[in-house]
Every structure is written in structure tokens, then in C-alpha cells.
C-alpha atoms as a PDB file:
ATOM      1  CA  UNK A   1      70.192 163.712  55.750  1.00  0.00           C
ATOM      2  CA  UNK A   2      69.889 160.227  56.253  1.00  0.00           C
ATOM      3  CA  UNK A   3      69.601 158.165  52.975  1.00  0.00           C
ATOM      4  CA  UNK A   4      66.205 156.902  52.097  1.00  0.00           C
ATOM      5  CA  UNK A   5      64.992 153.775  53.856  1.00  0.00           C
ATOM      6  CA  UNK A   6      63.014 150.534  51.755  1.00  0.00           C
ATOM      7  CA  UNK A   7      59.998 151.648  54.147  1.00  0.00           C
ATOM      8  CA  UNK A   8      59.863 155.030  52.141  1.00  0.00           C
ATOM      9  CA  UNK A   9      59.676 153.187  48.667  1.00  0.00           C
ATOM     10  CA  UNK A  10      57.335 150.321  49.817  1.00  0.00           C
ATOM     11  CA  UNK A  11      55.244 153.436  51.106  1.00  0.00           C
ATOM     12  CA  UNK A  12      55.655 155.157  47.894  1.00  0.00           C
ATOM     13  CA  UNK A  13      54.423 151.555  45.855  1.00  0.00           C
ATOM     14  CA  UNK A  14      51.543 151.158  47.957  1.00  0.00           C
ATOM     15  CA  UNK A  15      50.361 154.621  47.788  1.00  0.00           C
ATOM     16  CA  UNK A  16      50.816 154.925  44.234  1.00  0.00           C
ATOM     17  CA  UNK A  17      49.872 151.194  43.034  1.00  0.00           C
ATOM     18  CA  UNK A  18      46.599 150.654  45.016  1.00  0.00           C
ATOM     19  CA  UNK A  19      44.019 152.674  47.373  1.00  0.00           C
ATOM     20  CA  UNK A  20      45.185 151.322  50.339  1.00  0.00           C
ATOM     21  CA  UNK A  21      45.904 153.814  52.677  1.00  0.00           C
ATOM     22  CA  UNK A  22      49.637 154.019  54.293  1.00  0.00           C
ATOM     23  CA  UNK A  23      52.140 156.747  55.503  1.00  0.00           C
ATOM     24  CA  UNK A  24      53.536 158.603  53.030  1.00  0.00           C
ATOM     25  CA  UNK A  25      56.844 158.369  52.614  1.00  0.00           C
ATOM     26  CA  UNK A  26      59.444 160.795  54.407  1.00  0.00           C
ATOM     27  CA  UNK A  27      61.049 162.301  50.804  1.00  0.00           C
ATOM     28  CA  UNK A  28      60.626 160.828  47.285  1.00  0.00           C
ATOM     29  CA  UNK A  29      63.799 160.560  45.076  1.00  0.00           C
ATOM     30  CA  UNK A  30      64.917 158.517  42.026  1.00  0.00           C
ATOM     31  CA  UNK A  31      66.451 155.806  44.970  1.00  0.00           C
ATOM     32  CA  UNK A  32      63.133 155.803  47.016  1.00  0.00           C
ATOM     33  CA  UNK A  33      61.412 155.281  43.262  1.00  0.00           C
ATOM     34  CA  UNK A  34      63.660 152.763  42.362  1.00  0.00           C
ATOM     35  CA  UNK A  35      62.660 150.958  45.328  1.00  0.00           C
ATOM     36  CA  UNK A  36      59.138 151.136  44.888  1.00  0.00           C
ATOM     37  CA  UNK A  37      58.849 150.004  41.134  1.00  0.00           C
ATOM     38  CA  UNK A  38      61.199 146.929  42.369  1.00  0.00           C
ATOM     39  CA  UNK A  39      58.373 145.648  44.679  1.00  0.00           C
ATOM     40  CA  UNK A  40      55.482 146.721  42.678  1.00  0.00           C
ATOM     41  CA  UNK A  41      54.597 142.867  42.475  1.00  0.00           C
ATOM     42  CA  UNK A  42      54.634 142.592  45.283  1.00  0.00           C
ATOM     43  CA  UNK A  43      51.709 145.170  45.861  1.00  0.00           C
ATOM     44  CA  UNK A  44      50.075 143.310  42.797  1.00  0.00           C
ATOM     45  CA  UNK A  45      50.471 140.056  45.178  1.00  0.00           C
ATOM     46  CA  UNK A  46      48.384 142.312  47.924  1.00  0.00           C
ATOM     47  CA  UNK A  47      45.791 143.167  45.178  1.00  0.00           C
ATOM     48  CA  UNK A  48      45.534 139.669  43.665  1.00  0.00           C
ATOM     49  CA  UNK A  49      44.293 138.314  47.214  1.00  0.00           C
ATOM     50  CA  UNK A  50      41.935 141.027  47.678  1.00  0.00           C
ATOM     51  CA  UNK A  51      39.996 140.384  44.422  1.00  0.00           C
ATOM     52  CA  UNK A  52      40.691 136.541  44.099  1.00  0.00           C
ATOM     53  CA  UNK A  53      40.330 135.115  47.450  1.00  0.00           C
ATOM     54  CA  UNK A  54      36.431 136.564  47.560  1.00  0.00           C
ATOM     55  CA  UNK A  55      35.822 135.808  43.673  1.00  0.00           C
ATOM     56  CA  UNK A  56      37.428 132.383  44.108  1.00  0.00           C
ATOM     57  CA  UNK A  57      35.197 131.560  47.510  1.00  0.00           C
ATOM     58  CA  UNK A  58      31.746 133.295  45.571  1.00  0.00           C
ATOM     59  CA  UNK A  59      32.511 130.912  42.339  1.00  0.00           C
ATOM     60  CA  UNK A  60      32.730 127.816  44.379  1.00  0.00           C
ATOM     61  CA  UNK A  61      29.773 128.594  46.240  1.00  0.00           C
ATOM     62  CA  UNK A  62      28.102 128.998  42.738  1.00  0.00           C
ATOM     63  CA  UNK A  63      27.903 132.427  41.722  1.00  0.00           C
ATOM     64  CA  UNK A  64      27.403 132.623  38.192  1.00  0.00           C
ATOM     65  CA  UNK A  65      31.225 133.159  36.611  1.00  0.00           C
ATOM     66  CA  UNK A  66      30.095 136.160  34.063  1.00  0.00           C
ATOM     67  CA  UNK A  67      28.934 138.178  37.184  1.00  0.00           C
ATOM     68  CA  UNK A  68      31.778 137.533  39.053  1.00  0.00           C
ATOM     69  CA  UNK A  69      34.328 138.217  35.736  1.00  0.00           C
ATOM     70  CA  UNK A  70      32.920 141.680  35.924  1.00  0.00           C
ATOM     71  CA  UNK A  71      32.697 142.221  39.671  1.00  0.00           C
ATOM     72  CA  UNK A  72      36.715 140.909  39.816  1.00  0.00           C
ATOM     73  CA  UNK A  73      37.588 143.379  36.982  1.00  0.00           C
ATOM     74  CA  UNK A  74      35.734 146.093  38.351  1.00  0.00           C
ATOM     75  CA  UNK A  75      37.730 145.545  41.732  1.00  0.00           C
ATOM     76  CA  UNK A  76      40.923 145.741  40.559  1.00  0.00           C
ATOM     77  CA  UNK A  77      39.950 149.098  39.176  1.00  0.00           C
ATOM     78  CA  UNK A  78      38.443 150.378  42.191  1.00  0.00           C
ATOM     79  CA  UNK A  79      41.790 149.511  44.250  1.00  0.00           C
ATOM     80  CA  UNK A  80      43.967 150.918  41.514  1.00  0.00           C
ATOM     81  CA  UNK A  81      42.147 154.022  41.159  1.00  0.00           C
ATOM     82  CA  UNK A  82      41.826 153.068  37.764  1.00  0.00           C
ATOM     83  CA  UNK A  83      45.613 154.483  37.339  1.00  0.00           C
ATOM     84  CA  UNK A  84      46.692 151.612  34.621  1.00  0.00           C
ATOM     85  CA  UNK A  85      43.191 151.465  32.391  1.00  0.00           C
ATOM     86  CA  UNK A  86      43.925 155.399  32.056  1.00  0.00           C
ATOM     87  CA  UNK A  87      47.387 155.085  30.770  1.00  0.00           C
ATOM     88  CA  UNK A  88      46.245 152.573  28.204  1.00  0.00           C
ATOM     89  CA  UNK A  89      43.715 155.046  27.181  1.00  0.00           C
ATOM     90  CA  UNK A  90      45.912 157.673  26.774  1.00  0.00           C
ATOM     91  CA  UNK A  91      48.499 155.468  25.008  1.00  0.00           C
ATOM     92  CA  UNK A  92      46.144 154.320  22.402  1.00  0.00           C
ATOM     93  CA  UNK A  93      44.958 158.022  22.137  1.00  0.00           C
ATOM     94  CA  UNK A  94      48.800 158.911  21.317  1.00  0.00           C
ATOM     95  CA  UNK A  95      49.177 155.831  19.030  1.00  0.00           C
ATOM     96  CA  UNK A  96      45.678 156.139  17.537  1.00  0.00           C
ATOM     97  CA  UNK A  97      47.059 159.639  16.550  1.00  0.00           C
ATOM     98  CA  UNK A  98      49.485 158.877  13.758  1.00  0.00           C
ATOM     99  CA  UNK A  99      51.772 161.570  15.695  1.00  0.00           C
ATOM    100  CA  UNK A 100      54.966 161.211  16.936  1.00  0.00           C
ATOM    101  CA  UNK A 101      56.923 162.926  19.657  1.00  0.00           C
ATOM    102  CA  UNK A 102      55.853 166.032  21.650  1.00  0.00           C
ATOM    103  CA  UNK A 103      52.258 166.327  19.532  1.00  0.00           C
ATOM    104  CA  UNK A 104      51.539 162.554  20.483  1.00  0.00           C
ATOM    105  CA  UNK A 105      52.918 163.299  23.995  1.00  0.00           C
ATOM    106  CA  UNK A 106      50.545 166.390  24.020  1.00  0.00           C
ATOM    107  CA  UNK A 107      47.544 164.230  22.880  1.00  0.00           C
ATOM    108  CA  UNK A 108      48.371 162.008  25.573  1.00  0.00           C
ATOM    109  CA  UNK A 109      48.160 164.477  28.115  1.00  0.00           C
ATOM    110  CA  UNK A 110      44.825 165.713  27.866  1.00  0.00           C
ATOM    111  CA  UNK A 111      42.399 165.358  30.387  1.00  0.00           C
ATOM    112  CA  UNK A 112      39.895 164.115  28.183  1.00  0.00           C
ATOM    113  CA  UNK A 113      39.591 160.420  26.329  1.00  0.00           C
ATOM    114  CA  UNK A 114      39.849 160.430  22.489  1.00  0.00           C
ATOM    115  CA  UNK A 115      37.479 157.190  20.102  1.00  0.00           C
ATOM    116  CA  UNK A 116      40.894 155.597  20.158  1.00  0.00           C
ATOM    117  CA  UNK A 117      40.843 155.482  24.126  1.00  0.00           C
ATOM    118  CA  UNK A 118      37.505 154.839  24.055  1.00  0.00           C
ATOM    119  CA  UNK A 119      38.030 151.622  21.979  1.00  0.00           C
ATOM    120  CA  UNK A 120      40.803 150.319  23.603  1.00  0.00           C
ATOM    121  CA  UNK A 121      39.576 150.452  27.179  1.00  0.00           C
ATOM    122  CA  UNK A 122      36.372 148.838  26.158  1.00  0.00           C
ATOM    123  CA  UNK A 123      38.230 146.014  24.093  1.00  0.00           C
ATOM    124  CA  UNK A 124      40.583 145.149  26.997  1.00  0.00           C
ATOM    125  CA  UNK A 125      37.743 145.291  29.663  1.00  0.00           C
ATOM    126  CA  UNK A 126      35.482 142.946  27.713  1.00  0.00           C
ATOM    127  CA  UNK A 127      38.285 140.814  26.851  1.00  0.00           C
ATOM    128  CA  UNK A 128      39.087 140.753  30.437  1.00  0.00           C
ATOM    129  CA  UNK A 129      35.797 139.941  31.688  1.00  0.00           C
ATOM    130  CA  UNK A 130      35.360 137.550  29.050  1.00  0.00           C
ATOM    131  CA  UNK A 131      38.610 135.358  29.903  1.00  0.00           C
ATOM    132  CA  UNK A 132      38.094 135.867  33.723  1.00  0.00           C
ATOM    133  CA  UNK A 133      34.526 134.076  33.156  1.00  0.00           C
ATOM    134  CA  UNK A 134      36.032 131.123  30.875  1.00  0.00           C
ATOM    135  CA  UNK A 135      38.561 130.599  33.606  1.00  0.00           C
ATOM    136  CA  UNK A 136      36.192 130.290  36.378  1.00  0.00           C
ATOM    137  CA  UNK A 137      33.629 128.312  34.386  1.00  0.00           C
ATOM    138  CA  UNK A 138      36.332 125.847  33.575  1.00  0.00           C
ATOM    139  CA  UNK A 139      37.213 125.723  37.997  1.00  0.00           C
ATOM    140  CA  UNK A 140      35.620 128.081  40.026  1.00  0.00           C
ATOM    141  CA  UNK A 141      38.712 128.315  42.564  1.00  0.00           C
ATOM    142  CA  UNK A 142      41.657 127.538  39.209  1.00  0.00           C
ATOM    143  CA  UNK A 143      40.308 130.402  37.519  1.00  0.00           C
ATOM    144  CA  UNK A 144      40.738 132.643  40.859  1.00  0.00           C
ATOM    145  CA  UNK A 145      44.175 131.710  40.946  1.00  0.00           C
ATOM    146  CA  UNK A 146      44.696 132.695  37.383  1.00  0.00           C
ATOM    147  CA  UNK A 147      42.807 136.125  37.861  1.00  0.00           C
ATOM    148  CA  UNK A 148      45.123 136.444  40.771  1.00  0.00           C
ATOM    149  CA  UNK A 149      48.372 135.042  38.829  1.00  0.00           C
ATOM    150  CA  UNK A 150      47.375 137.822  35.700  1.00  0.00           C
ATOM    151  CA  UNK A 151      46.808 140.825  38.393  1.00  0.00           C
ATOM    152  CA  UNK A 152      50.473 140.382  39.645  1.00  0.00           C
ATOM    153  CA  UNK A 153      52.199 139.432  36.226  1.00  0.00           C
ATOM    154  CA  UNK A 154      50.811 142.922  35.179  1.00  0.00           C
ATOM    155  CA  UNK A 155      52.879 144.702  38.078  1.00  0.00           C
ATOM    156  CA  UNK A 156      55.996 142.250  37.233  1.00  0.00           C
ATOM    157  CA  UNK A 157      56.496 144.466  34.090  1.00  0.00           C
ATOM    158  CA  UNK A 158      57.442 147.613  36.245  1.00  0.00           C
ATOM    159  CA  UNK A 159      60.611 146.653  37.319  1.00  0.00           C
ATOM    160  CA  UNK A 160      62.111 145.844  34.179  1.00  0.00           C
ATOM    161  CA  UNK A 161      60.577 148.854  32.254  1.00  0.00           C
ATOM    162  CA  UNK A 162      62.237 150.961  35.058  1.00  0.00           C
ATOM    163  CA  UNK A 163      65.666 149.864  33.980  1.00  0.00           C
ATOM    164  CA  UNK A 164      67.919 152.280  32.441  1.00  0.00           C
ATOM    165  CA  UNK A 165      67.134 150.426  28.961  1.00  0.00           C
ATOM    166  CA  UNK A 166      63.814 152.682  29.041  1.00  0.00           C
ATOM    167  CA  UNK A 167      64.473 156.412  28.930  1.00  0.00           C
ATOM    168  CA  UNK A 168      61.595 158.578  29.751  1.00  0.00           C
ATOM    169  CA  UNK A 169      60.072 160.866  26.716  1.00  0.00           C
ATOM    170  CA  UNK A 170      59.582 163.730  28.831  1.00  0.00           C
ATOM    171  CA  UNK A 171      61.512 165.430  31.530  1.00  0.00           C
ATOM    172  CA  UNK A 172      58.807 165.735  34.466  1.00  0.00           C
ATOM    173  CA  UNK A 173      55.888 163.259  35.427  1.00  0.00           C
ATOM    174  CA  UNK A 174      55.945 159.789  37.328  1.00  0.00           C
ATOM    175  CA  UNK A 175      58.079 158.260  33.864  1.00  0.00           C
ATOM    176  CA  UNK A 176      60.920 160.612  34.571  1.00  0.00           C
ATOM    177  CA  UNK A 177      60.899 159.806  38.205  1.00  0.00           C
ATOM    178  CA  UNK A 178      60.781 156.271  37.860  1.00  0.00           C
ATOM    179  CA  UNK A 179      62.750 155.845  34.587  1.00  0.00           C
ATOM    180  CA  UNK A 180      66.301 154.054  34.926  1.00  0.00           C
ATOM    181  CA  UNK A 181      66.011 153.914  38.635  1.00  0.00           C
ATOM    182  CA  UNK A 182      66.166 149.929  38.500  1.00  0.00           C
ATOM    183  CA  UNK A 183      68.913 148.485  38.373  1.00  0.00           C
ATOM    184  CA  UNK A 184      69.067 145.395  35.997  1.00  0.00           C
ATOM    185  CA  UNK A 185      70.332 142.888  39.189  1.00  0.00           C
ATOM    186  CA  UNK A 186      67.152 144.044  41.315  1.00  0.00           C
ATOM    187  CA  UNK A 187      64.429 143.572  37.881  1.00  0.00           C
ATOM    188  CA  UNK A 188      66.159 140.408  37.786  1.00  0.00           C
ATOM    189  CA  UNK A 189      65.598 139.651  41.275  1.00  0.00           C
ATOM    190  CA  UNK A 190      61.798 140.918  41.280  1.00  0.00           C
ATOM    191  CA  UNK A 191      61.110 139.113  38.384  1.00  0.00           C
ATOM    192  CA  UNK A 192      62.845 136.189  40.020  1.00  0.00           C
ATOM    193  CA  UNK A 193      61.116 136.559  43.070  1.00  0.00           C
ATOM    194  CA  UNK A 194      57.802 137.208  41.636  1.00  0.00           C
ATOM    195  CA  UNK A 195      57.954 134.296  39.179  1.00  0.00           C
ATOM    196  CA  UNK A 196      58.909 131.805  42.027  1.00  0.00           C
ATOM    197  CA  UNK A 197      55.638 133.124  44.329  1.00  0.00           C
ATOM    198  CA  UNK A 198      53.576 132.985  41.521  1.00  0.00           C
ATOM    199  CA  UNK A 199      54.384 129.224  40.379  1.00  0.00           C
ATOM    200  CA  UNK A 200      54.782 127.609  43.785  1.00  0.00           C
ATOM    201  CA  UNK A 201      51.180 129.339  44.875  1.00  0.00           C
ATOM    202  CA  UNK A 202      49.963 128.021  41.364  1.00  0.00           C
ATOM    203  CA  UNK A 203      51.476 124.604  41.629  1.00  0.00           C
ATOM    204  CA  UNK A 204      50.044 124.025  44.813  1.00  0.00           C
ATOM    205  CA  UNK A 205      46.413 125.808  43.984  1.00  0.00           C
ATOM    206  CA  UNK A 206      46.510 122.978  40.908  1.00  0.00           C
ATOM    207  CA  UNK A 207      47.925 120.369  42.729  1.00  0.00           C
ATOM    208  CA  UNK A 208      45.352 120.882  45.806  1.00  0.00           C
ATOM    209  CA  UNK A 209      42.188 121.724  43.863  1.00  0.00           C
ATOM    210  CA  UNK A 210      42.804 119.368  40.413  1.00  0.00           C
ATOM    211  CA  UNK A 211      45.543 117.004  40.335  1.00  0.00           C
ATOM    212  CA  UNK A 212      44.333 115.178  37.709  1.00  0.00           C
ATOM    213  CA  UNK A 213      45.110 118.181  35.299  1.00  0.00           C
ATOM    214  CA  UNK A 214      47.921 119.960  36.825  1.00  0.00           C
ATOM    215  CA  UNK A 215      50.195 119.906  33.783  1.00  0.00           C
ATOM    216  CA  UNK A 216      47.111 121.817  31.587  1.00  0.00           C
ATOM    217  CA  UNK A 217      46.310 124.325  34.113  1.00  0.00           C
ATOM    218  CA  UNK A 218      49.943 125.275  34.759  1.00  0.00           C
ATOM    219  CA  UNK A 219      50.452 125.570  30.940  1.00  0.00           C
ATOM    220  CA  UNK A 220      47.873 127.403  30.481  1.00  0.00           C
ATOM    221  CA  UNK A 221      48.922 130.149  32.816  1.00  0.00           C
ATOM    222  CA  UNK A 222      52.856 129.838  32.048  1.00  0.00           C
ATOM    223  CA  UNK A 223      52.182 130.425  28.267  1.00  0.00           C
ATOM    224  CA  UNK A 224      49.769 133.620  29.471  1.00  0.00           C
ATOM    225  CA  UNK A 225      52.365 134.670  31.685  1.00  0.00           C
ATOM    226  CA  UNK A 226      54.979 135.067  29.015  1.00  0.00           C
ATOM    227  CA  UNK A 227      52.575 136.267  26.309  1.00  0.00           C
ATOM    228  CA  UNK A 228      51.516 138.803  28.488  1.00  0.00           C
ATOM    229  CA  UNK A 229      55.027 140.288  29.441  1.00  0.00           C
ATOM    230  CA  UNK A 230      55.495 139.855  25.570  1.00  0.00           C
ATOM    231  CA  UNK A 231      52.955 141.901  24.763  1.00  0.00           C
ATOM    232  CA  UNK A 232      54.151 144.686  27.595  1.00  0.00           C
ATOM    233  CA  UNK A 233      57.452 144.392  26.141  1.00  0.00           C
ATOM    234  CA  UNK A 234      56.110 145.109  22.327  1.00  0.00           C
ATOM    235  CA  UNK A 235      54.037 147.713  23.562  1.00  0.00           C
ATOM    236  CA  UNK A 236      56.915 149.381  25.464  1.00  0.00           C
ATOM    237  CA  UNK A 237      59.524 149.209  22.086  1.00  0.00           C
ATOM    238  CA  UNK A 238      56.144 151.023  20.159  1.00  0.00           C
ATOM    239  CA  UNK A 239      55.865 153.597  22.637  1.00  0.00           C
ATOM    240  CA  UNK A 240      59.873 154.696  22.958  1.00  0.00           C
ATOM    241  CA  UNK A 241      59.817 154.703  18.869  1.00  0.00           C
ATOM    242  CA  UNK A 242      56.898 157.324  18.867  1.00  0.00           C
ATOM    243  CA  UNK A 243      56.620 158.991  22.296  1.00  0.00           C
ATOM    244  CA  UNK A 244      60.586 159.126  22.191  1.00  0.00           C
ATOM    245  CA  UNK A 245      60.759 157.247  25.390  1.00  0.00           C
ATOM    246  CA  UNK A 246      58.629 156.110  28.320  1.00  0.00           C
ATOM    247  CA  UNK A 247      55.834 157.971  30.104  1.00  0.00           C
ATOM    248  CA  UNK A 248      53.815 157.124  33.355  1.00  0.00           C
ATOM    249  CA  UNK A 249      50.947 156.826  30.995  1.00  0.00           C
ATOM    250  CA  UNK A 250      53.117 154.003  29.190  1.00  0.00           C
ATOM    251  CA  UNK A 251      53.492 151.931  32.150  1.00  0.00           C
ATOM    252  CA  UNK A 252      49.911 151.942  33.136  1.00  0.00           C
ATOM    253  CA  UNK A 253      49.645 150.708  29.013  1.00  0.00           C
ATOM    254  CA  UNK A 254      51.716 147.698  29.933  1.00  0.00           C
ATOM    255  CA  UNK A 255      50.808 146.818  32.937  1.00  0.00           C
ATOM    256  CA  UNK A 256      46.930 146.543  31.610  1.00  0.00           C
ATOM    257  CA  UNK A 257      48.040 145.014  28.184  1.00  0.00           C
ATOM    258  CA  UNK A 258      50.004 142.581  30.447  1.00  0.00           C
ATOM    259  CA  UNK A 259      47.267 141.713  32.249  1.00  0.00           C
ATOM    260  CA  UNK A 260      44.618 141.358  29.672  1.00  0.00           C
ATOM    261  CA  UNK A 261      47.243 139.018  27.442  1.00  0.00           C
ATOM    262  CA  UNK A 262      48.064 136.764  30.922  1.00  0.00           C
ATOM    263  CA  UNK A 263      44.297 135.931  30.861  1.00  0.00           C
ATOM    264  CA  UNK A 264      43.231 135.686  27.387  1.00  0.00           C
ATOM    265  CA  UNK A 265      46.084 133.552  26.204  1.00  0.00           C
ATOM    266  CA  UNK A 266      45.536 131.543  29.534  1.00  0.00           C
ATOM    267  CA  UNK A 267      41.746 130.741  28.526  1.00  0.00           C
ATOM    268  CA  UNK A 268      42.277 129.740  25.336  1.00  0.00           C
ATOM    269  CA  UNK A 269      45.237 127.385  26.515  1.00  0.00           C
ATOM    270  CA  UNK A 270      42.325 125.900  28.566  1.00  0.00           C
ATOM    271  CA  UNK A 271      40.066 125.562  25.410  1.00  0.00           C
END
């Protein structure tokens, strides 16, 4: 058998990550999985133009920035299936619990959502919508870029969570798939690669669109940046210490929680 090709775990990223349809790949393994959590930015790059380039070109054209906030968050769910908002549900379901191990796992598995789920998802989408708005009422296109910036520094946590640092908690499911099959040089090199993408497209958005404030605006969104993968990191340490490890559910916690972080530290950076 040949060995698996990078097409088979971009295939596997896209597929998984976002709604968009493309071939599925050939055979999934732990390399083809590997492969796909190492460019999962990059399919958060794909989803940040589809949602900012339209909210960015709506706000400058005068939309009202609330409206848009929630049309912007309500996109990204609609092209992620929603996968990541119901892993932080189920997390905070399994937290909310006071259980630890399999009974927490078990909670988490459910089909249905528990108050605790309930909560959380309504917290982080109003806090979303609420930063989003800020960011666009302070520069219609600026806050675009940031929405955009946030969508793929939420995806940037995948790689590194895949490492072999994070063990998965159970022994089937997408977390023991995807668990350890980073290596630490290619996070590094994601997270290299996504960072550098991220702050030349930022630096040039600011510099373009308002370079008499390009220091503030590129603050702003480095401190959200690093708050956000932060947060995904405290939330990931939480997580091993009660679930016993990582679980698909777990990522989709992070990635959200990184997300939500990026743009509410970024909007308050702003003032």
C-alpha cells in the first residue's frame, strides 16, 4: 500500500473542519490525521475569508455592526457545522458536573445539552457577537480583519494540542485519532506559519486602511491572539486533569474558547 499522501489529510481537514465539500480521503490513519490537524489553520484561513471579506465589505457600506456581529458568528457556525460550539457545550457539561473521569466522559457524551452547556454556549456567543460589533464599530473593514484574525487563531490551537504532550481520555473517537499524531517540529511550523500569515495580512490591513493607528490596532489583536491560545491552553490542562486526557469534544472547547478570548481581549485593547 502506498503511504498516505498530504492530499488525503488536507481532504480529511477540510471535510472535518468546515462544510465545504471535497473528496474524501483514500484511508484515514494516525499519519493522514496528523496531517490534517497540522493545516487546520490553514482551513481556518479559508473560513476567515468566507465570513470576513462579505462582513468587512457590508460594514463599510454601512450595515449596522450589531447585525453584522451576529450574521458573522452565525456563519462561522453554519460552515463548521457547529462542530466546535458543541464540544464546548459538552465540555462545560463534563466540567459543570463536578465528575471526574469516565462519569464526566459519560456526561459528555450524551446527545443531549445539560444548564451548564446551555450557559456556556450562550455566554461565548453573546460575548462573541458583542466584541465582533465593538470591533467593527471602531473600523468597519479593521474589525473584519480581526473577526478573520480570531476565526484562524482558534484553528492554530489544533496542532499543538495534537502533540504527544496531550494524551487522549478515551480509546476511540476523533481525540484518539488525532491525539499525539503531531509532531512538536510540524506544531511549531503551523504555528509559525500561521502566525506569520496572520501578522503580515494584519500589518498590511492596518497599514492600508489606518496608518495613523497601526501600532493600537496591531496590539490589540497580538495581545487577543495570545490570550486566546492562553485560554485554549488553560482549558486543555483542566480537561486532561478531569477527563484524564483529551477528547474531540475538548478540542472543539478550545478552539471556541480561543476564539471568543482573541476577540474579547482584542476589543477591549481597542477601548
Amino acid at each position: 500500500m502506498n503511504p498516505p499522501s498530504s492530499g488525503d489529510g488536507v481532504r480529511l481537514a477540510v471535510g472535518t473542519l468546515s462544510v465545504l465539500r471535497v473528496p474524501p480521503p483514500r484511508h484515514v490513519d494516525r499519519a493522514v490525521a496528523g496531517v490534517a490537524m497540522t493545516v487546520a489553520p490553514g482551513v481556518g484561513l479559508v473560513l476567515a475569508l468566507l465570513v470576513a471579506v462579505p462582513v468587512g465589505v457590508l460594514a463599510r457600506l454601512g450595515s449596522a455592526p450589531l447585525l453584522l456581529a451576529v450574521l458573522a458568528v452565525a456563519g462561522v457556525a453554519a460552515l463548521t457545522r457547529a462542530l466546535h460550539l458543541d464540544g464546548l457545550a459538552d465540555v462545560a457539561d463534563g466540567l459543570g458536573s463536578g465528575r471526574s473521569g469516565e462519569p464526566a466522559l459519560a456526561i459528555m457524551k450524551k446527545s443531549d445539552i445539560g444548564p451548564f452547556g446551555v450557559a456556556t454556549l450562550l455566554l461565548a456567543l453573546l460575548a462573541q457577537v458583542a466584541a465582533i460589533g465593538t470591533l467593527l464599530a471602531h473600523d468597519a473593514v479593521l474589525g473584519a480583519v480581526a473577526l478573520g484574525v480570531a476565526v484562524v487563531a482558534g484553528r492554530a490551537t489544533l496542532p499543538w494540542l495534537c502533540t504527544r504532550s496531550w494524551s487522549a481520555a478515551r480509546g476511540d473517537g476523533l481525540g484518539a485519532t488525532v491525539a499525539g499524531a503531531v509532531t512538536s517540529t510540524r506544531a511549531v511550523l503551523a504555528l509559525a506559519t500561521s502566525a506569520t500569515l496572520v501578522v503580515v495580512a494584519a500589518a498590511a490591513a492596518v497599514l492600508l486602511l489606518d496608518p495613523f493607528a497601526p501600532g493600537r490596532w496591531l496590539l490589540a489583536l497580538g495581545l487577543g491572539v495570545v490570550a486566546g491560545q492562553a485560554a485554549a491552553y488553560l482549558l486543555a490542562r483542566r480537561c486532561r486533569r478531569r477527563f484524564g486526557g483529551v477528547t474531540g469534544d475538548v478540542y472543539g472547547a478550545c478552539v471556541e474558547s480561543a476564539v471568543t478570548v482573541t476577540l474579547v481581549v482584542a476589543a477591549l485593547a481597542l477601548g
